[in-house]
C-alpha atoms as a PDB file:
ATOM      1  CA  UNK A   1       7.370 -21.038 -23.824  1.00  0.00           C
ATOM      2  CA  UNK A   2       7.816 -17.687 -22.127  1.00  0.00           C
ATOM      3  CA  UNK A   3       6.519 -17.234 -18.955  1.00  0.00           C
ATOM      4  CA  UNK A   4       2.931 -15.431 -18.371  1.00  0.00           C
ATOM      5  CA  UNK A   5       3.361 -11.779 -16.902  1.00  0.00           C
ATOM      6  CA  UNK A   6       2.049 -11.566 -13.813  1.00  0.00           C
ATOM      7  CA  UNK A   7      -0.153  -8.042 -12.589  1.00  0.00           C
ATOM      8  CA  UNK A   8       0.089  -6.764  -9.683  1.00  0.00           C
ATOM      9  CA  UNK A   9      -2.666  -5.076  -8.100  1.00  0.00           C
ATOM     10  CA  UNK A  10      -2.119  -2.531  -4.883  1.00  0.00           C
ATOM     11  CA  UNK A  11      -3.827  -0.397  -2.215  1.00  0.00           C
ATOM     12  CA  UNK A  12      -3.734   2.753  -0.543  1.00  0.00           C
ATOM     13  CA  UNK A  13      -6.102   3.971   1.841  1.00  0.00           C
ATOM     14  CA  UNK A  14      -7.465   5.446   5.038  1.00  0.00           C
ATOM     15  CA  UNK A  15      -6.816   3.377   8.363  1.00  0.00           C
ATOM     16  CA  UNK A  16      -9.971   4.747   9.406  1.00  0.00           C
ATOM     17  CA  UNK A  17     -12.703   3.908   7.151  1.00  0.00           C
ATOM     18  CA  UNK A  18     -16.793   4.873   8.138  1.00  0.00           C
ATOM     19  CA  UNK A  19     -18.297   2.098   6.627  1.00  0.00           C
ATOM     20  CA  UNK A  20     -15.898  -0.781   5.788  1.00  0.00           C
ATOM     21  CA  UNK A  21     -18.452  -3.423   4.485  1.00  0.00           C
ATOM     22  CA  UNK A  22     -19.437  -0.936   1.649  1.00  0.00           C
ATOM     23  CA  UNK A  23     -15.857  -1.037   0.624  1.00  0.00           C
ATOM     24  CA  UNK A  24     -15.276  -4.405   0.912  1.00  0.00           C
ATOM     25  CA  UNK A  25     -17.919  -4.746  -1.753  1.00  0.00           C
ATOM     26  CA  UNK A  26     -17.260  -2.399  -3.735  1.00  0.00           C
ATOM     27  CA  UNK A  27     -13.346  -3.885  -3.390  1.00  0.00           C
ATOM     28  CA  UNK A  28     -15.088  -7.372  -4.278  1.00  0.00           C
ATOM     29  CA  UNK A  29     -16.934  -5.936  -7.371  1.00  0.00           C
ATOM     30  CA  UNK A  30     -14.079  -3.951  -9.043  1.00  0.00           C
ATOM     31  CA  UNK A  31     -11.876  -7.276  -8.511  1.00  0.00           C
ATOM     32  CA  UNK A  32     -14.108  -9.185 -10.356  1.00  0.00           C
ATOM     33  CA  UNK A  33     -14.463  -6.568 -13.221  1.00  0.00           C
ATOM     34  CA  UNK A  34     -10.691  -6.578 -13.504  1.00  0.00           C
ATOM     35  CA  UNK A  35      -9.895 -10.149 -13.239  1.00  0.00           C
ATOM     36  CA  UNK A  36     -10.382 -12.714 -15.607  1.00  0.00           C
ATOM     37  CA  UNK A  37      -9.853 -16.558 -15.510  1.00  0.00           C
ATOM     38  CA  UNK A  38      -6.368 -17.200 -16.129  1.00  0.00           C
ATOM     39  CA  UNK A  39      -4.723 -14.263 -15.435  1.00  0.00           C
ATOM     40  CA  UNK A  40      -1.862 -14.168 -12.817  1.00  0.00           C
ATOM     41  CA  UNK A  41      -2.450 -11.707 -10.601  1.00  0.00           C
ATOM     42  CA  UNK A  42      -1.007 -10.942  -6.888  1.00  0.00           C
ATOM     43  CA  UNK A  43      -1.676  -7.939  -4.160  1.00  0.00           C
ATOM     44  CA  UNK A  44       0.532  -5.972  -2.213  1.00  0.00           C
ATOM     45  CA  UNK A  45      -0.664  -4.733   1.091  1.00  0.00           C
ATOM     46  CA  UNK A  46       1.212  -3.815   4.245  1.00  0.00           C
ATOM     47  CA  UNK A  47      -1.934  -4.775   6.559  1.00  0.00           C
ATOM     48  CA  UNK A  48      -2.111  -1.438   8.568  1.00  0.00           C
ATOM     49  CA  UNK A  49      -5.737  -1.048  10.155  1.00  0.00           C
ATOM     50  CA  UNK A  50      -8.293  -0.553   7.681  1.00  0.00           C
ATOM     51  CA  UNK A  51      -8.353   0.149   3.957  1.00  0.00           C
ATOM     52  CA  UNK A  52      -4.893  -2.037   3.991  1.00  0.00           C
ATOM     53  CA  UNK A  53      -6.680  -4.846   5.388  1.00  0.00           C
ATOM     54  CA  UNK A  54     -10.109  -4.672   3.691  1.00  0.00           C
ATOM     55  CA  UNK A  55      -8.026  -5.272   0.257  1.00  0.00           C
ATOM     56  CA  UNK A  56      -6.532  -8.395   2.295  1.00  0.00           C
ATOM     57  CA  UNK A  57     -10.352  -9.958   2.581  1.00  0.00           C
ATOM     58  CA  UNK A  58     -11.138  -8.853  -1.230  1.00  0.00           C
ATOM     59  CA  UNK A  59      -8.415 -10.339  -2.671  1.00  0.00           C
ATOM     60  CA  UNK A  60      -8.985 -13.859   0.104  1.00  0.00           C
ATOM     61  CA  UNK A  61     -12.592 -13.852  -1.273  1.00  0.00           C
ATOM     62  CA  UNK A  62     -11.466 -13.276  -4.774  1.00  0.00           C
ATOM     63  CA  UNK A  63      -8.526 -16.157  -4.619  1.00  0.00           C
ATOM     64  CA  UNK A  64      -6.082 -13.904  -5.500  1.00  0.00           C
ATOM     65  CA  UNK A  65      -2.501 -14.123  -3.228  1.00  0.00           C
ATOM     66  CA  UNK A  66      -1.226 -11.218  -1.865  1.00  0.00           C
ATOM     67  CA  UNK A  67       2.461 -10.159  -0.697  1.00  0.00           C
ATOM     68  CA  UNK A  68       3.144  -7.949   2.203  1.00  0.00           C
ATOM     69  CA  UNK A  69       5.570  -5.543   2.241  1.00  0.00           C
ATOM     70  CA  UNK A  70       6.312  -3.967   5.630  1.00  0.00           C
ATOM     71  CA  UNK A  71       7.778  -0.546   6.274  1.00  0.00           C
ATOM     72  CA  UNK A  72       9.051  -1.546   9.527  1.00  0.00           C
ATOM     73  CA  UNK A  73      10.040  -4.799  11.641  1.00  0.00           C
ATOM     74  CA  UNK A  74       7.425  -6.307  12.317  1.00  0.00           C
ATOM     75  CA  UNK A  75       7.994  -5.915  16.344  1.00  0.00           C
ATOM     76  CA  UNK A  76       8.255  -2.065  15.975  1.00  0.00           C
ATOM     77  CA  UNK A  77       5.350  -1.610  13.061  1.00  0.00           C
ATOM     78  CA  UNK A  78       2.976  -3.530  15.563  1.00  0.00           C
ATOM     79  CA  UNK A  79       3.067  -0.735  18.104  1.00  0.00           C
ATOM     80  CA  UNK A  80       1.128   1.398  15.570  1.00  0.00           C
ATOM     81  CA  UNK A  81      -1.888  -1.017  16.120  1.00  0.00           C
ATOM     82  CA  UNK A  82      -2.166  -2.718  19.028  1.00  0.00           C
ATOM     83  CA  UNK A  83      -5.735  -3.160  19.383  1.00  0.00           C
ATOM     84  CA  UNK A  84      -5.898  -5.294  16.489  1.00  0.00           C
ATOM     85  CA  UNK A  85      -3.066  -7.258  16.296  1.00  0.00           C
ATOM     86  CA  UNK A  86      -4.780 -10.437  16.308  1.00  0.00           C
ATOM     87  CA  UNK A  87      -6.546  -9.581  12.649  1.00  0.00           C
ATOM     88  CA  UNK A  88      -3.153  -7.973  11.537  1.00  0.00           C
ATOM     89  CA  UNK A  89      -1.447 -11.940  12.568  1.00  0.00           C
ATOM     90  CA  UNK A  90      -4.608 -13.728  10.596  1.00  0.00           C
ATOM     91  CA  UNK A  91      -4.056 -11.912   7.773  1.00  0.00           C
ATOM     92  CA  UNK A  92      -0.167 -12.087   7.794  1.00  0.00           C
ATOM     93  CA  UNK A  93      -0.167 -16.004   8.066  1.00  0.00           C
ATOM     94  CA  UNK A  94      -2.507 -15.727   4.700  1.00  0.00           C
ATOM     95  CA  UNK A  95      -0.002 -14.129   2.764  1.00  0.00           C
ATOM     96  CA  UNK A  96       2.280 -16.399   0.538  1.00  0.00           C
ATOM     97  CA  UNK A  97       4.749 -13.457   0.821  1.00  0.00           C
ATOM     98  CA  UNK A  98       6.242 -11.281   4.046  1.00  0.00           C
ATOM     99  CA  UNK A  99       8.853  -9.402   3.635  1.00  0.00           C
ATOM    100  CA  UNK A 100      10.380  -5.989   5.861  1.00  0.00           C
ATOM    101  CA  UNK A 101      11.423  -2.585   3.851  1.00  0.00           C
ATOM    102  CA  UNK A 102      14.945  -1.725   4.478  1.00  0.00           C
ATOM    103  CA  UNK A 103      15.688   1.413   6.501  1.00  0.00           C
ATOM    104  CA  UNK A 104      15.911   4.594   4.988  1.00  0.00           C
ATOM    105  CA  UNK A 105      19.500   5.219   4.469  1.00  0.00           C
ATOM    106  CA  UNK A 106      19.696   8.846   6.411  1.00  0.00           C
ATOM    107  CA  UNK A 107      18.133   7.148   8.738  1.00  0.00           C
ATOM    108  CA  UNK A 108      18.868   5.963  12.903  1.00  0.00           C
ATOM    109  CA  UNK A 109      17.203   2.688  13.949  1.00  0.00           C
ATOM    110  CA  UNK A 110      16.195   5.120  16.716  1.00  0.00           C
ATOM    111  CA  UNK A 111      14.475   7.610  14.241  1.00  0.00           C
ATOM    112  CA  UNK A 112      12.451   4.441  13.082  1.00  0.00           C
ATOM    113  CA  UNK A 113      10.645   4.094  16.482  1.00  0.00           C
ATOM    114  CA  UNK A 114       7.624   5.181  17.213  1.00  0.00           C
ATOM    115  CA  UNK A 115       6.832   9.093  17.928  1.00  0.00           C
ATOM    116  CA  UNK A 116       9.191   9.947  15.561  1.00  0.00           C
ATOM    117  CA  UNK A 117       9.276  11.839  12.669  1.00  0.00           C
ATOM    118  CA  UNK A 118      11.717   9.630  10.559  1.00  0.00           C
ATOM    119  CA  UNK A 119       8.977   6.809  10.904  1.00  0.00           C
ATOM    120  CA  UNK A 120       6.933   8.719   8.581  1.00  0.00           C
ATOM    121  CA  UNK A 121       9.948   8.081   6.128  1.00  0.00           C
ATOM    122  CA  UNK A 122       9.213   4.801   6.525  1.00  0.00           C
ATOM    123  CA  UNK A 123       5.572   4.792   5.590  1.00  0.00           C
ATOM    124  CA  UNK A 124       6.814   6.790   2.514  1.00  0.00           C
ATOM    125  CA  UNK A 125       8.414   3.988   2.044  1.00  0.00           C
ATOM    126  CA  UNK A 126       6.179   0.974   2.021  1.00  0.00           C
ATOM    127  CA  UNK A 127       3.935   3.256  -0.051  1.00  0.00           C
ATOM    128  CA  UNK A 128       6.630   3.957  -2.836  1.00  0.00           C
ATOM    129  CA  UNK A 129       7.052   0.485  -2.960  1.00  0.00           C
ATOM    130  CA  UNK A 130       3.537  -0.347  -3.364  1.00  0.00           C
ATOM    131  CA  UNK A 131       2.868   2.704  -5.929  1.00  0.00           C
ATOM    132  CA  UNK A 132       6.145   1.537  -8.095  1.00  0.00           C
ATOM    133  CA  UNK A 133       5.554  -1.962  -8.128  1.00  0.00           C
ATOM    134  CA  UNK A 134       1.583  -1.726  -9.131  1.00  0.00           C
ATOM    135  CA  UNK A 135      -0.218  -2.229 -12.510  1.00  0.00           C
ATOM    136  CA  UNK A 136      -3.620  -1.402 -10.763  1.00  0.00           C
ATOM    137  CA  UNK A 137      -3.565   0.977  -7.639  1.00  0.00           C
ATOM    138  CA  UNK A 138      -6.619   1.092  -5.652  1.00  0.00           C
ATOM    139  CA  UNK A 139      -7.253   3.983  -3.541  1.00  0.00           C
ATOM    140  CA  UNK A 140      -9.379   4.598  -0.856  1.00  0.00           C
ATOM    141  CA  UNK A 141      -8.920   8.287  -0.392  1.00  0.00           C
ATOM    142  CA  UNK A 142     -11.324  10.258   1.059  1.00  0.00           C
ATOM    143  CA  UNK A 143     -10.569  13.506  -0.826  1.00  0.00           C
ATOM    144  CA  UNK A 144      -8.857  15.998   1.566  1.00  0.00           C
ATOM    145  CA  UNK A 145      -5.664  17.127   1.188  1.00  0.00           C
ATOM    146  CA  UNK A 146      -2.368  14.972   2.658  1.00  0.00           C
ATOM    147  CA  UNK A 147      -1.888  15.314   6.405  1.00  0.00           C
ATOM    148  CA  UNK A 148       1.425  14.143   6.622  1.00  0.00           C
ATOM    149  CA  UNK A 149       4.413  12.249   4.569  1.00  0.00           C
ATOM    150  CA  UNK A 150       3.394   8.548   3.085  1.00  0.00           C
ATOM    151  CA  UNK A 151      -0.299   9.168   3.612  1.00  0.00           C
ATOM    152  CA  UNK A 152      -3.000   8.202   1.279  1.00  0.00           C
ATOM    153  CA  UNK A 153      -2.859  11.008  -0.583  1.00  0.00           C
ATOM    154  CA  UNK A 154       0.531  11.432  -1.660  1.00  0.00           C
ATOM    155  CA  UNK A 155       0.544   7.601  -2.642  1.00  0.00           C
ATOM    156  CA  UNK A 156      -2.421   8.284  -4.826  1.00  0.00           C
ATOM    157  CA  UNK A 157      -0.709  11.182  -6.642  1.00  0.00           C
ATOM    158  CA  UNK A 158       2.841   9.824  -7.059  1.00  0.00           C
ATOM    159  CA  UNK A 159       1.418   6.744  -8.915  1.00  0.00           C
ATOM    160  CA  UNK A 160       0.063   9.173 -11.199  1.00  0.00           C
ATOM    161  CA  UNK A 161       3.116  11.508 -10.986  1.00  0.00           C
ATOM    162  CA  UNK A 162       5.859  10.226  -9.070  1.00  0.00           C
ATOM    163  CA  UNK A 163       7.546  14.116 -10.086  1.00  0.00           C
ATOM    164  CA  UNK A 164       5.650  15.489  -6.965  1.00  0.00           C
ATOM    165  CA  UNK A 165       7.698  13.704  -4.971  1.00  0.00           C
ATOM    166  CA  UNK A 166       9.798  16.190  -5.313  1.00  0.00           C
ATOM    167  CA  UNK A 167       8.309  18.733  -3.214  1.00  0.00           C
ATOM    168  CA  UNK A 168       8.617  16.623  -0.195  1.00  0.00           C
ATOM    169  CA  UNK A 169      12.350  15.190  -0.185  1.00  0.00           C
ATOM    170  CA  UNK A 170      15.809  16.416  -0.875  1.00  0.00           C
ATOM    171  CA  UNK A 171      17.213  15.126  -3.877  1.00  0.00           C
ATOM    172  CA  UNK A 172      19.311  12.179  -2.311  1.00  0.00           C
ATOM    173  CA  UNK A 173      15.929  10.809  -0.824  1.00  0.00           C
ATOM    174  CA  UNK A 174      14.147  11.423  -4.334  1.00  0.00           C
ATOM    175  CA  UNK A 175      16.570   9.063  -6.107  1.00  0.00           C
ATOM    176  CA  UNK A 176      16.403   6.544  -3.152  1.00  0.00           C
ATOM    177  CA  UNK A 177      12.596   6.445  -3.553  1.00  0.00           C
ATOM    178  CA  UNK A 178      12.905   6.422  -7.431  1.00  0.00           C
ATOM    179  CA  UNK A 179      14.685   3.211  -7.245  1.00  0.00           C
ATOM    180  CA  UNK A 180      12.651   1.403  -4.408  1.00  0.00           C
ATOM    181  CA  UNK A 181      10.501  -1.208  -6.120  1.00  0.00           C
ATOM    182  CA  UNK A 182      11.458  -0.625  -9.911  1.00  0.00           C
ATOM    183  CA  UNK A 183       8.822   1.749 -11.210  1.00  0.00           C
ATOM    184  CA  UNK A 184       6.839   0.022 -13.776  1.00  0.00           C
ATOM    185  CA  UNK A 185       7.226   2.523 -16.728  1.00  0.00           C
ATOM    186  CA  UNK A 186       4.138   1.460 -18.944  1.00  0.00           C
ATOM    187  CA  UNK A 187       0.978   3.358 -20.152  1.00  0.00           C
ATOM    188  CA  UNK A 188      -1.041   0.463 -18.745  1.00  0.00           C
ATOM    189  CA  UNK A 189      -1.005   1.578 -14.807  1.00  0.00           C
ATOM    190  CA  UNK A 190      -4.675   1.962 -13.673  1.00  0.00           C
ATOM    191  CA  UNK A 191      -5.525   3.961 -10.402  1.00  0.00           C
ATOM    192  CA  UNK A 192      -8.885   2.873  -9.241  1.00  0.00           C
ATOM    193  CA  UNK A 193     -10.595   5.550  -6.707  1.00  0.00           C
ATOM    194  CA  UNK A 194     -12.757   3.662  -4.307  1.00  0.00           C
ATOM    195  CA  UNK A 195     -15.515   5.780  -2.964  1.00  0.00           C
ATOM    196  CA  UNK A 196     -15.338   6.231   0.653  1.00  0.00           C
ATOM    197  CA  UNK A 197     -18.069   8.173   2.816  1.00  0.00           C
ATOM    198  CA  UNK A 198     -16.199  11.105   4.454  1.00  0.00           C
ATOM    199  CA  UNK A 199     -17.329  11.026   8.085  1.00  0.00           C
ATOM    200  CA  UNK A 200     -19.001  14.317   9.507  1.00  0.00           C
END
């Protein structure tokens, strides 16, 4: 007997979201119209502030276990949030899996810290990961244009495309990325757009 195939379900998203409740239900209601008894499914989140975390509680509520992939030690990704690092440690003992991205290859352990730009890298990282690895992507994006490397909507568009990578890295780094996580090459990968209120 052959084992059942498990789907994975990820998220990327604003850390900064105006009205988090709304998209914890609407999180709760698209779970529930996607999952059906019997099905093996697990989440990926890395737990930043936010959208990250608000898939954390959906998938708790929906009794679904969730992995988290972390684009830094933990020590050094913790400075990004320090204000909530209780939540971020709830959440993290909650998960049946923790586990740290490895470096970027070009990369310094002192270009990882924070206030640089190679941390960015980093973030491009965990986001690779969690766009190569995913059946269903969920995105809370709030419609504007990316700000930086890694950011919600770059995620969003390489899961559809993972070509327009392209545009941002040197073709050493493209490769690299390619490989990180084993991009799921099937015509079943589903982005779901969450609808966020853009604040004023």
């Amino acid at each position: 007997m052959s084992a059942q195939k498990k789907t994975v379900w990820g998220i990327t998203g604003h850390r900064r979201i105006p009205h988090p409740e709304k998209l914890l239900q609407t999180l709760l209601r698209q779970g529930e119209l996607l999952y059906t008894s019997g099905t093996l499914v697990d989440g990926l989140t890395p737990l930043a502030d936010g959208a990250d975390r608000i898939f954390a509680q959906a998938l708790i509520q929906l009794g679904i276990p969730y992995s988290v992939p972390l684009p830094l030690e933990q020590k050094n990704y913790e400075q990004d949030f320090p204000d909530t690092i209780r939540e971020f440690h709830t959440l993290l003992e909650k998960a049946h899996t923790v586990f740290t991205l490895p470096r970027c290859p070009w990369l310094t352990d002192s270009e990882v810290q924070p206030m640089t730009s190679g941390r960015d890298f980093q973030y491009l990282s965990v986001g690779v990961y969690i766009a190569n690895q995913s059946d269903v992507l969920f995105s809370a994006w709030n419609g504007k244009p990316a700000l930086g490397m890694g950011g919600t909507a770059q995620i969003t568009q390489l899961f559809q495309d993972f070509d327009s990578l392209k545009a941002s890295v040197n073709e050493e780094q493209y490769h690299y990325f390619q490989k990180l996580g084993n991009r799921k090459i099937t015509t079943q990968r589903k982005l779901i757009s969450l609808d966020i209120a853009q604040e004023k």
